[in-house]
Protein backbone atom coordinates (compact mmCIF):
# COMPACT_ATOMS: atom_id res chain seq x y z
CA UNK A 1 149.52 -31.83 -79.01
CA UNK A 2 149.51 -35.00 -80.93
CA UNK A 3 153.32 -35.89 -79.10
CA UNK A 4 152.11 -34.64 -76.10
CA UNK A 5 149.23 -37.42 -75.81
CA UNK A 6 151.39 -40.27 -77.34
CA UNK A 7 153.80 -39.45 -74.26
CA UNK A 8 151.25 -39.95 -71.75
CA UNK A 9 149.66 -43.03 -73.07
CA UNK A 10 153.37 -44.88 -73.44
CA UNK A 11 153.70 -43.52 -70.06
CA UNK A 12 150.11 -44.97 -68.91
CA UNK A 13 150.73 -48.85 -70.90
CA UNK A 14 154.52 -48.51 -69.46
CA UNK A 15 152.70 -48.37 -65.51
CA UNK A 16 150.40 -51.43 -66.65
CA UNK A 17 152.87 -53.34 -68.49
CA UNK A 18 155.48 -54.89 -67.67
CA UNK A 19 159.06 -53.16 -68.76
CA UNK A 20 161.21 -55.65 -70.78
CA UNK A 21 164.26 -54.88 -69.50
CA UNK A 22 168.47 -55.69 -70.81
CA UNK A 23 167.55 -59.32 -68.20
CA UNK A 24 164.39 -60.14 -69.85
CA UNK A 25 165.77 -59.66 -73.39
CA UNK A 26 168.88 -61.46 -72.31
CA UNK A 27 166.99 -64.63 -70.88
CA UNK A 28 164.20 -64.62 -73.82
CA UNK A 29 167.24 -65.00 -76.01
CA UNK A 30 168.35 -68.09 -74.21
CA UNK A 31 165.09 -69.74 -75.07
CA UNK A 32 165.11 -69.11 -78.87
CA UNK A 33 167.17 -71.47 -80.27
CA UNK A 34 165.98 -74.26 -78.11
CA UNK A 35 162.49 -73.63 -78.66
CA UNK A 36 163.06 -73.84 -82.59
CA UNK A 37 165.29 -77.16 -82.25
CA UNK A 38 162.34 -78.10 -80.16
CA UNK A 39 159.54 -77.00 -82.90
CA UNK A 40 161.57 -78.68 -85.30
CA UNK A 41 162.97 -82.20 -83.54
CA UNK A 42 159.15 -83.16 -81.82
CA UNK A 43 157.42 -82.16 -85.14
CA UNK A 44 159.71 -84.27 -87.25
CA UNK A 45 159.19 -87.49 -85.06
CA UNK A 46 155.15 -86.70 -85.14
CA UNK A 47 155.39 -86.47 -88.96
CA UNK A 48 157.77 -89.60 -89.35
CA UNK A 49 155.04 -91.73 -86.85
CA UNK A 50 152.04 -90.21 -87.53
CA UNK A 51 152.28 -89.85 -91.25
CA UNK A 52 155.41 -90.64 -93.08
CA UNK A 53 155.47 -94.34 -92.71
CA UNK A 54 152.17 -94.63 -93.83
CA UNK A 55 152.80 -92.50 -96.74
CA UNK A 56 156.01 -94.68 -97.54
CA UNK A 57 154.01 -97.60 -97.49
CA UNK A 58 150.98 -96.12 -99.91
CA UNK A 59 153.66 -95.47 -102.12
CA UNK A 60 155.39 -98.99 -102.19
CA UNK A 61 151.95 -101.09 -101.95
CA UNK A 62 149.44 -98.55 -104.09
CA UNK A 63 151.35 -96.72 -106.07
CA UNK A 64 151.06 -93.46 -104.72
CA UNK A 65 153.11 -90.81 -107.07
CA UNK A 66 155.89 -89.36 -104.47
CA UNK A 67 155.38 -85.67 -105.64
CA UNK A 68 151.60 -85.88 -104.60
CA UNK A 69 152.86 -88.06 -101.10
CA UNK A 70 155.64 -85.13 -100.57
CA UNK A 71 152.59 -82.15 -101.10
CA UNK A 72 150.44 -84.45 -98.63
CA UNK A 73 153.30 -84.43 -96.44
CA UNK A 74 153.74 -80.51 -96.02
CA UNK A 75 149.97 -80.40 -96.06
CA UNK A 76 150.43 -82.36 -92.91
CA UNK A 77 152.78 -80.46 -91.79
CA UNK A 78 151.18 -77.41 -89.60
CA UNK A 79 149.23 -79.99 -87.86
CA UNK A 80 152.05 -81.76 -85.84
CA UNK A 81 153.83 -78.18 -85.85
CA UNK A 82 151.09 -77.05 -83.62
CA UNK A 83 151.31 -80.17 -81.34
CA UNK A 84 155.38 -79.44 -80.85
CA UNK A 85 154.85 -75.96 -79.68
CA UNK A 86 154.03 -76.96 -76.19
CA UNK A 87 156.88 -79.49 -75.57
CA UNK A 88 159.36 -77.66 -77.40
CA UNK A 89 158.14 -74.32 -75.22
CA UNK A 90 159.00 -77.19 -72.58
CA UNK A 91 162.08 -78.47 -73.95
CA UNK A 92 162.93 -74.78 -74.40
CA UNK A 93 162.66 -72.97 -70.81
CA UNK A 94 163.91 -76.47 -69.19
CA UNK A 95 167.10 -75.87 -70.95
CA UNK A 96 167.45 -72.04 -71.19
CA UNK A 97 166.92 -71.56 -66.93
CA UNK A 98 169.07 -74.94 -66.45
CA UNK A 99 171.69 -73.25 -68.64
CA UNK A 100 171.50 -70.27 -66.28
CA UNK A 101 170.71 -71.88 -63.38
CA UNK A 102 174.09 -74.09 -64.09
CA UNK A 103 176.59 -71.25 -65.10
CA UNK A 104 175.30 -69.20 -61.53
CA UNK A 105 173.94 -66.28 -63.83
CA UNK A 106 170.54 -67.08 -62.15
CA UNK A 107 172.23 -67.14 -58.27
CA UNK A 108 173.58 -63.51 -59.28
CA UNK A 109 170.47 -62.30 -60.40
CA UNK A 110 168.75 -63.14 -57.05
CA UNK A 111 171.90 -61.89 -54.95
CA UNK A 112 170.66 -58.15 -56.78
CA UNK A 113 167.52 -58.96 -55.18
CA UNK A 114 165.59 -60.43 -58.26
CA UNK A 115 162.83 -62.63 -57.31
CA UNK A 116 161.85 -66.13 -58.63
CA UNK A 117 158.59 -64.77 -60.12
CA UNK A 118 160.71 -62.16 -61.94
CA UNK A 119 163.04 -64.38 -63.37
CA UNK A 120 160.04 -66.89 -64.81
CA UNK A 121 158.42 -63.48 -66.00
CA UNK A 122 160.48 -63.61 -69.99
CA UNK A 123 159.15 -67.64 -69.87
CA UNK A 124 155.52 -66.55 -69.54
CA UNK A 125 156.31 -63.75 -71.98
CA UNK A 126 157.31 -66.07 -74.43
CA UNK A 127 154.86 -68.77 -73.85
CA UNK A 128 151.96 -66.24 -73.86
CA UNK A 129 153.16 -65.64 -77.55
CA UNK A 130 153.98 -69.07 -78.60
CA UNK A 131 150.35 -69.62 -77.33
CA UNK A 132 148.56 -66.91 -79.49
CA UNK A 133 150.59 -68.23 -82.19
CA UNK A 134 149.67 -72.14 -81.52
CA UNK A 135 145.81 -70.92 -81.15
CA UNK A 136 145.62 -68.40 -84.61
CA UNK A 137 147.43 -71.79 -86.27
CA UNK A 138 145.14 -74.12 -85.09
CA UNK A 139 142.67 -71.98 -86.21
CA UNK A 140 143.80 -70.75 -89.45
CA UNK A 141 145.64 -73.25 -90.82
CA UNK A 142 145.96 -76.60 -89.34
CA UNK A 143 142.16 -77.63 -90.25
CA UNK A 144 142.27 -76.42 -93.92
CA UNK A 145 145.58 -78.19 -94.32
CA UNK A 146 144.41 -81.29 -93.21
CA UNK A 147 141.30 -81.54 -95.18
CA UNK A 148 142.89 -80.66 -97.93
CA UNK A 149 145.43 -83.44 -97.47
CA UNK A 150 142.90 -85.81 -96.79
CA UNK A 151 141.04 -85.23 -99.71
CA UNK A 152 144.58 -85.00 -102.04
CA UNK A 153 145.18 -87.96 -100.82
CA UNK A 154 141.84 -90.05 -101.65
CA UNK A 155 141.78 -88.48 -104.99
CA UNK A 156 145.15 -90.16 -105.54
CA UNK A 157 144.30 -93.47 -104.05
CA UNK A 158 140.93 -93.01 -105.96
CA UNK A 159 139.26 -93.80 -103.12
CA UNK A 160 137.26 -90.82 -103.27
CA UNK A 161 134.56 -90.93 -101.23
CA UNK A 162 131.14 -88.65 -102.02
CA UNK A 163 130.71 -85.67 -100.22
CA UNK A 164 127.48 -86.99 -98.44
CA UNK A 165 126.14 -89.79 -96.59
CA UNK A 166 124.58 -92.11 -99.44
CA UNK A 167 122.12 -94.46 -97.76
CA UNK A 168 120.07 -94.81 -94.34
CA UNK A 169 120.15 -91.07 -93.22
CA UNK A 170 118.11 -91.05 -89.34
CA UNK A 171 117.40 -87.83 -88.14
CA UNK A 172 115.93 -88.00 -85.10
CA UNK A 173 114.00 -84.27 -83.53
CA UNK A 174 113.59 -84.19 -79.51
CA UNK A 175 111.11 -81.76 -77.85
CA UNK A 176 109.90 -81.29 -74.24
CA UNK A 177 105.74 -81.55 -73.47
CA UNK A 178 104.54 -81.14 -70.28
CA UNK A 179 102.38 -83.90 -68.47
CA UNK A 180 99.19 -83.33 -66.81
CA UNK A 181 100.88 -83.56 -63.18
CA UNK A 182 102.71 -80.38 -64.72
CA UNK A 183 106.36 -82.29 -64.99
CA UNK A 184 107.96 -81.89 -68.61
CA UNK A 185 109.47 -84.36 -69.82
CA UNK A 186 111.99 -84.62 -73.55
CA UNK A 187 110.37 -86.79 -76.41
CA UNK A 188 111.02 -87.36 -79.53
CA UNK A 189 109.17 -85.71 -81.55
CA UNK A 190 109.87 -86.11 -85.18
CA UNK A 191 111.95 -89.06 -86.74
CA UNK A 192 113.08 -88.15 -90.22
CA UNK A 193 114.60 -91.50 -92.14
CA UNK A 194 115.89 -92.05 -95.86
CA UNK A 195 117.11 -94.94 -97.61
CA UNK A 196 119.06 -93.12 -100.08
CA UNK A 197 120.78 -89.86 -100.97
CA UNK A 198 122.40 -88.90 -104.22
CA UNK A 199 123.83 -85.64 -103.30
CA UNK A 200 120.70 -83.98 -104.89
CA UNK A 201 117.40 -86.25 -103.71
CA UNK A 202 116.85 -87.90 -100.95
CA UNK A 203 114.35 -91.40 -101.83
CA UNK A 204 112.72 -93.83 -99.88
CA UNK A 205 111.38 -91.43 -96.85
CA UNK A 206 109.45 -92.18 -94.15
CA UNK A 207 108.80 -89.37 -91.55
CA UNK A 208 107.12 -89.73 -88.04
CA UNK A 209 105.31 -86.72 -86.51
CA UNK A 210 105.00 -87.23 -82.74
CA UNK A 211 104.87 -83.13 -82.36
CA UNK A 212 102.07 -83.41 -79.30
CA UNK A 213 103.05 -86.40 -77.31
CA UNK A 214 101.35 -88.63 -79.75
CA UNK A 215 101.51 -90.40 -83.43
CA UNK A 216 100.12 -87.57 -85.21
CA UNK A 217 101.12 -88.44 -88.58
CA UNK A 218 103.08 -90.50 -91.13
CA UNK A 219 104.57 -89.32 -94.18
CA UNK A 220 105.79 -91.88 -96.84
CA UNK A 221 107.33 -90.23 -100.17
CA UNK A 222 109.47 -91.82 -102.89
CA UNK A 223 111.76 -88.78 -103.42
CA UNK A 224 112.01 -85.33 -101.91
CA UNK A 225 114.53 -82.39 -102.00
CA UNK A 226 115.24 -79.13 -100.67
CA UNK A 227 113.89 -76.02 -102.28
CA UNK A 228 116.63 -73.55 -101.79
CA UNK A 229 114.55 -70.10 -102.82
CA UNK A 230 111.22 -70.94 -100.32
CA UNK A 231 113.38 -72.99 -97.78
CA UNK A 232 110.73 -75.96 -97.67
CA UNK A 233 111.11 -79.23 -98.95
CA UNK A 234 109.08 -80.92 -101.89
CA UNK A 235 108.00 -84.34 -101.98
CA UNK A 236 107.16 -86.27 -104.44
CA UNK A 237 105.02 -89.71 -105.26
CA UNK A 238 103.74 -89.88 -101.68
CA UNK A 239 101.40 -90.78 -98.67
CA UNK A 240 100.07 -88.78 -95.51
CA UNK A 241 98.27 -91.08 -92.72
CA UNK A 242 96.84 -88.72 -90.20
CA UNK A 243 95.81 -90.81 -87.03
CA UNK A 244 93.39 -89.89 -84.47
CA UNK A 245 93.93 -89.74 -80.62
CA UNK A 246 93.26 -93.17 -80.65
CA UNK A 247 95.32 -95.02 -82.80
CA UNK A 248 93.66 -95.56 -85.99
CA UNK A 249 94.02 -94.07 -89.19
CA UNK A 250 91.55 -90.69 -89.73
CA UNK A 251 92.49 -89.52 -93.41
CA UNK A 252 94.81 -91.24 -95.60
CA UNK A 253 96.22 -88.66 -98.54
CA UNK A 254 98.16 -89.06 -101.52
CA UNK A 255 100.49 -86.81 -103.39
CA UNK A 256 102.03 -86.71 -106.39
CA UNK A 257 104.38 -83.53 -104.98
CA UNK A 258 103.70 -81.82 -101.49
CA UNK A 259 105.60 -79.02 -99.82
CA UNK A 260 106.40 -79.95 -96.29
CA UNK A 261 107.56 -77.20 -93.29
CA UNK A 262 110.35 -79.44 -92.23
CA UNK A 263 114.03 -78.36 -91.01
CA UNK A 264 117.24 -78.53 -92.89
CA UNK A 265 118.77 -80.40 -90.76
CA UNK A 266 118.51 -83.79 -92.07
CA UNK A 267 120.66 -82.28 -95.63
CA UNK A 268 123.02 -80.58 -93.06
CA UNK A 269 123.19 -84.03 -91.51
CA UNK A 270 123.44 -86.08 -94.84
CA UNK A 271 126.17 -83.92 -96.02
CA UNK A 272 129.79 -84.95 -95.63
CA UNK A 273 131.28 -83.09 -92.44
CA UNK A 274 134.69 -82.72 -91.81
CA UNK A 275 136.25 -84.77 -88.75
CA UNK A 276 136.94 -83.40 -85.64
CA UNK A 277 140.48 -82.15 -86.58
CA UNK A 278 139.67 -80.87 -90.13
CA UNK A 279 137.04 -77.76 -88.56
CA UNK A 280 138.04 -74.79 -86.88
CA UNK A 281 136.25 -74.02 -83.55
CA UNK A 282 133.42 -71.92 -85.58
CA UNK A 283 132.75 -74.34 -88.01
CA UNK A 284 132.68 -77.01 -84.98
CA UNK A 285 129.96 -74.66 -83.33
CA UNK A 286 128.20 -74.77 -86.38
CA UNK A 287 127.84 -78.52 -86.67
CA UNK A 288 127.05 -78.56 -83.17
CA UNK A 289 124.21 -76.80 -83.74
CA UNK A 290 122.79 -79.30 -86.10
CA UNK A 291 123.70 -82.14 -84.02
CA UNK A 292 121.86 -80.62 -80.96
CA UNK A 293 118.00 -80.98 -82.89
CA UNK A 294 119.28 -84.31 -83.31
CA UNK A 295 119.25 -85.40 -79.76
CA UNK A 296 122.98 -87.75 -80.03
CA UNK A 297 124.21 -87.14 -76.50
CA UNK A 298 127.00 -88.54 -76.59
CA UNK A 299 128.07 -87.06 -80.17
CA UNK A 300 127.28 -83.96 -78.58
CA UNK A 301 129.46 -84.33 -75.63
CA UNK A 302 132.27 -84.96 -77.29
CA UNK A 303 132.30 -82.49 -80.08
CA UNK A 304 131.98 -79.73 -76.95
CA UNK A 305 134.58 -81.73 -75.66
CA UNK A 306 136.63 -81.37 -78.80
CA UNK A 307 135.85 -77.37 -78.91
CA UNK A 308 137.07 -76.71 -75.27
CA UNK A 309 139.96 -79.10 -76.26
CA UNK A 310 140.68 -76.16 -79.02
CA UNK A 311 140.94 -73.73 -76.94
CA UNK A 312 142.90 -75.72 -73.95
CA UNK A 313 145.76 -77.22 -76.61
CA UNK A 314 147.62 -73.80 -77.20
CA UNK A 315 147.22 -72.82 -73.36
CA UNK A 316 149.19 -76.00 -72.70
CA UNK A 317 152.38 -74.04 -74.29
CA UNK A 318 152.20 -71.43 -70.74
CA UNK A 319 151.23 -74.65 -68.47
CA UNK A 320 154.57 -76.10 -70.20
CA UNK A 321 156.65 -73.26 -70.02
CA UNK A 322 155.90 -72.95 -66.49
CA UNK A 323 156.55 -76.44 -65.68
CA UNK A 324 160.21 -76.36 -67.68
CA UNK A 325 160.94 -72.76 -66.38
CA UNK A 326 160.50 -74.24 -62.72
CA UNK A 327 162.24 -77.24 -63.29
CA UNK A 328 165.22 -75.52 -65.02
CA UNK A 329 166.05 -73.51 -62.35
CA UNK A 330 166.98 -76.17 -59.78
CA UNK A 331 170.90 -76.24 -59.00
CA UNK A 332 172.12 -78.90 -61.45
CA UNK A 333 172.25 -78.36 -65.28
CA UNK A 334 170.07 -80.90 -67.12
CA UNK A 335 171.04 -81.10 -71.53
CA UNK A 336 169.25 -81.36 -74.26
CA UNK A 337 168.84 -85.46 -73.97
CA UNK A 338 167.73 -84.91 -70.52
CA UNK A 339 165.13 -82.20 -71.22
CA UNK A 340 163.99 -84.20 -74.65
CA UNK A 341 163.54 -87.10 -72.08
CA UNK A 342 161.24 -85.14 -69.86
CA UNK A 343 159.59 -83.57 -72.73
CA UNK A 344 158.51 -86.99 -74.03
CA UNK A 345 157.21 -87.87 -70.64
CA UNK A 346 155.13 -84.77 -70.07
CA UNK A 347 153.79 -84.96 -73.63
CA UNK A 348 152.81 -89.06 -72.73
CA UNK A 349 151.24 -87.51 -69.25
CA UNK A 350 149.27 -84.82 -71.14
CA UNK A 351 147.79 -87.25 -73.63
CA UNK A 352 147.20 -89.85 -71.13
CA UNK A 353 145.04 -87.08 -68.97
CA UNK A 354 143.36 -86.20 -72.52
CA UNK A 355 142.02 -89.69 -72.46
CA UNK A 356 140.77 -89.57 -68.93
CA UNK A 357 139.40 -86.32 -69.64
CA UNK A 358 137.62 -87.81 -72.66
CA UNK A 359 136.19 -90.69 -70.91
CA UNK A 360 134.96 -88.93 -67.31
CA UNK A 361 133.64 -86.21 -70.07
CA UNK A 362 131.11 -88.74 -71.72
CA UNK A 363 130.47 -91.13 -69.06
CA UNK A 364 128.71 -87.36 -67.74
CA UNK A 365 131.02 -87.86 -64.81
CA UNK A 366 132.65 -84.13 -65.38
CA UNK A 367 131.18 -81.40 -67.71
CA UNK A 368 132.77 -81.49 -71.09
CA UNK A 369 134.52 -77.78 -70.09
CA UNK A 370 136.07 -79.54 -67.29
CA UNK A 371 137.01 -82.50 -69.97
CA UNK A 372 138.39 -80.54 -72.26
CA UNK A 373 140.73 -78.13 -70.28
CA UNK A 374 141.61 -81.29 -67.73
CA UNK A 375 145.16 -82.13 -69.08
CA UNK A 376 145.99 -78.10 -69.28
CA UNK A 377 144.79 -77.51 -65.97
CA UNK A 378 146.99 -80.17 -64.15
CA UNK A 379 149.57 -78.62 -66.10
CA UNK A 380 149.19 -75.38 -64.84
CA UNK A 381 149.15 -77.54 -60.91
CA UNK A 382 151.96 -79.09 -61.32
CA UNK A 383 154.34 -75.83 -62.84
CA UNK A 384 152.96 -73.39 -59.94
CA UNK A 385 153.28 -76.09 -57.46
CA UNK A 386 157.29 -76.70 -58.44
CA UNK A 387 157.80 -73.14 -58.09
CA UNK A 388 156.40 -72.61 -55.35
CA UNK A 389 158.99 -75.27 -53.99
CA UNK A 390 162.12 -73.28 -55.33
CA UNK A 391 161.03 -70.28 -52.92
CA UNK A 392 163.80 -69.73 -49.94
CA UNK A 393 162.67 -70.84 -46.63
């Protein structure tokens, strides 16, 4: 019974899917060994430019002991493997289908009445995996790795730097009222400032409650600190003006230590964060969160810009395959110098549309989905476009 239902769901997935056949397995192997010279020439020239000179040069100037420069090195490591994957997925099917293409394996597969589309098929195959395994990276690996490098690598330089924000922390709250011709309009409505933070208490505060359109209140404290177990904060040594409608002051209280209904946010904000390229696209959603009460625009922009860049980057390995895959299967047989050279210009191209994306993104010009996945997108243009131009007729 048991047999009987495996048989008809391999039957049912073998209808949906598509059947790798002796052709597909045949041309997937043509891509292997490209694709890994590819992983492994691109990511050696990103580590020797985007890390090893400077490394060299710690060493020579600071001091830098080489074993802890060689484990900040391979800490380094999965970050520029994950930005080879696309041009060597490029590099790859450019020179696997030219290979074909070259040697007329490719003209006798379309004499047997193969199609174009059927012949790309193993390239998307492969690229569709080379993505999942770029995106699970980026995720699982390549921010860890580089935050732990960074912070190996201050520790070594001792140049440490404390895991918070230690003086003139601004927290500004925004909040919509509504006016008496019924429009609403976005106010700020709480401005949360300290001089100094410690890591443990926050001194110096001054806090500005403007929670109904108007100076309601301001609170000036020496210290105060978050109370974990009633998630409130205390404040200590302190002053509460309460002002009327009119601008003067109604009630002036002081305090030697007064619990205050106040948001997080401000600790969350005073806390060292990781960069953009040290978090993970849930622990980016996460700060985003806290930024958003904060009202930055344009810090906001660009971190969404950032996430849908996260999920873009690892697409860009199909947009590439496509692009190589179409290219490769033109007449004329282009090697591994010519299909590095192209690489390197479709990797300058992609970075160059990053930027534009970037820019258009927080001048508000596009939306920071369109931002992020810009680059990807015209990558995705351009392959089905030059495939469409090796159809007959």
């Amino acid at each position: 019974m048991i047999s009987s239902g495996y048989k008809d769901a391999t039957h049912l997935l073998s209808g949906i899917l598509p059947r790798i056949s002796v052709m597909d397995r045949y041309i997937i192997s043509e891509l292997v060994a490209p694709l890994l010279f590819g992983v492994g020439a691109f990511s050696s020239i990103g580590v020797a430019i985007g890390s090893l000179f400077e490394l060299v040069r710690e060493i020579t100037d600071s001091g830098l002991p080489i074993a802890l420069a060689l484990k900040v090195l391979l800490l380094q490591m999965p970050y520029f493997i994950s930005l080879a994957l696309p041009t060597a997925m490029l590099l790859a099917t450019l020179i696997g289908y030219s290979r074909l293409s070259s040697d007329s394996e490719l003209i006798a597969l379309r004499s047997c009445g193969i199609s174009i589309y059927r012949l790309v098929l193993p390239a998307l195959i492969v690229s569709l995996i080379v993505t999942g395994v770029n995106f699970t990276f980026n995720e699982l690996v390549v921010p860890a790795a580089r935050f732990e490098a960074a912070i190996t690598l201050e520790k070594a330089l001792k140049k440490e730097k404390p895991n918070f924000r230690e003086s003139n922390i601004f927290y500004p709250e925004y909040g919509k009222i509504e006016r008496p011709d019924g429009k609403k309009i976005r106010i700020l409505t709480r401005l949360f400032y300290a001089e100094q933070f410690d890591g443990q208490q926050m001194s110096g505060l001054t806090i500005i409650d403007r929670s109904h359109g108007q100076l309601n209140q301001i609170i000036v404290s020496e210290s105060a600190a978050w109370n974990p177990t009633e998630n409130i904060w205390d404040f200590f040594n302190g002053t509460i003006y309460i002002v009327d409608p009119k601008g003067s002051y109604r009630q002036i209280v002081k305090f030697d230590r007064q619990q205050l209904q106040l948001p997080r946010a401000p600790l969350d904000l005073a806390a060292r964060g990781r960069d953009y390229g040290e978090m993970n696209i849930a622990q980016s959603r996460a700060y985003l969160k806290i930024i958003q009460t904060g009202g930055n625009e344009k810090k906001i922009i660009k971190l969404k810009i950032r996430i849908q860049q996260r999920y873009a980057l690892p697409f860009a390995c199909v947009a590439f395959g496509l692009i190589g895959a179409a290219l490769g299967i033109r007449p004329q047989r282009t090697g591994r110098g010519t299909g590095f050279g192209i690489s390197v210009l479709a990797v300058f191209i992609y970075y160059v549309l990053m930027s534009i994306g970037d820019a258009l993104g927080l001048s508000g010009i596009i939306t920071p989905w369109m931002a992020g996945w810009l680059p990807t997108t015209c990558g995705f243009g351009v392959g089905l476009s030059l495939l469409l131009r090796q159809l007959p007729g």
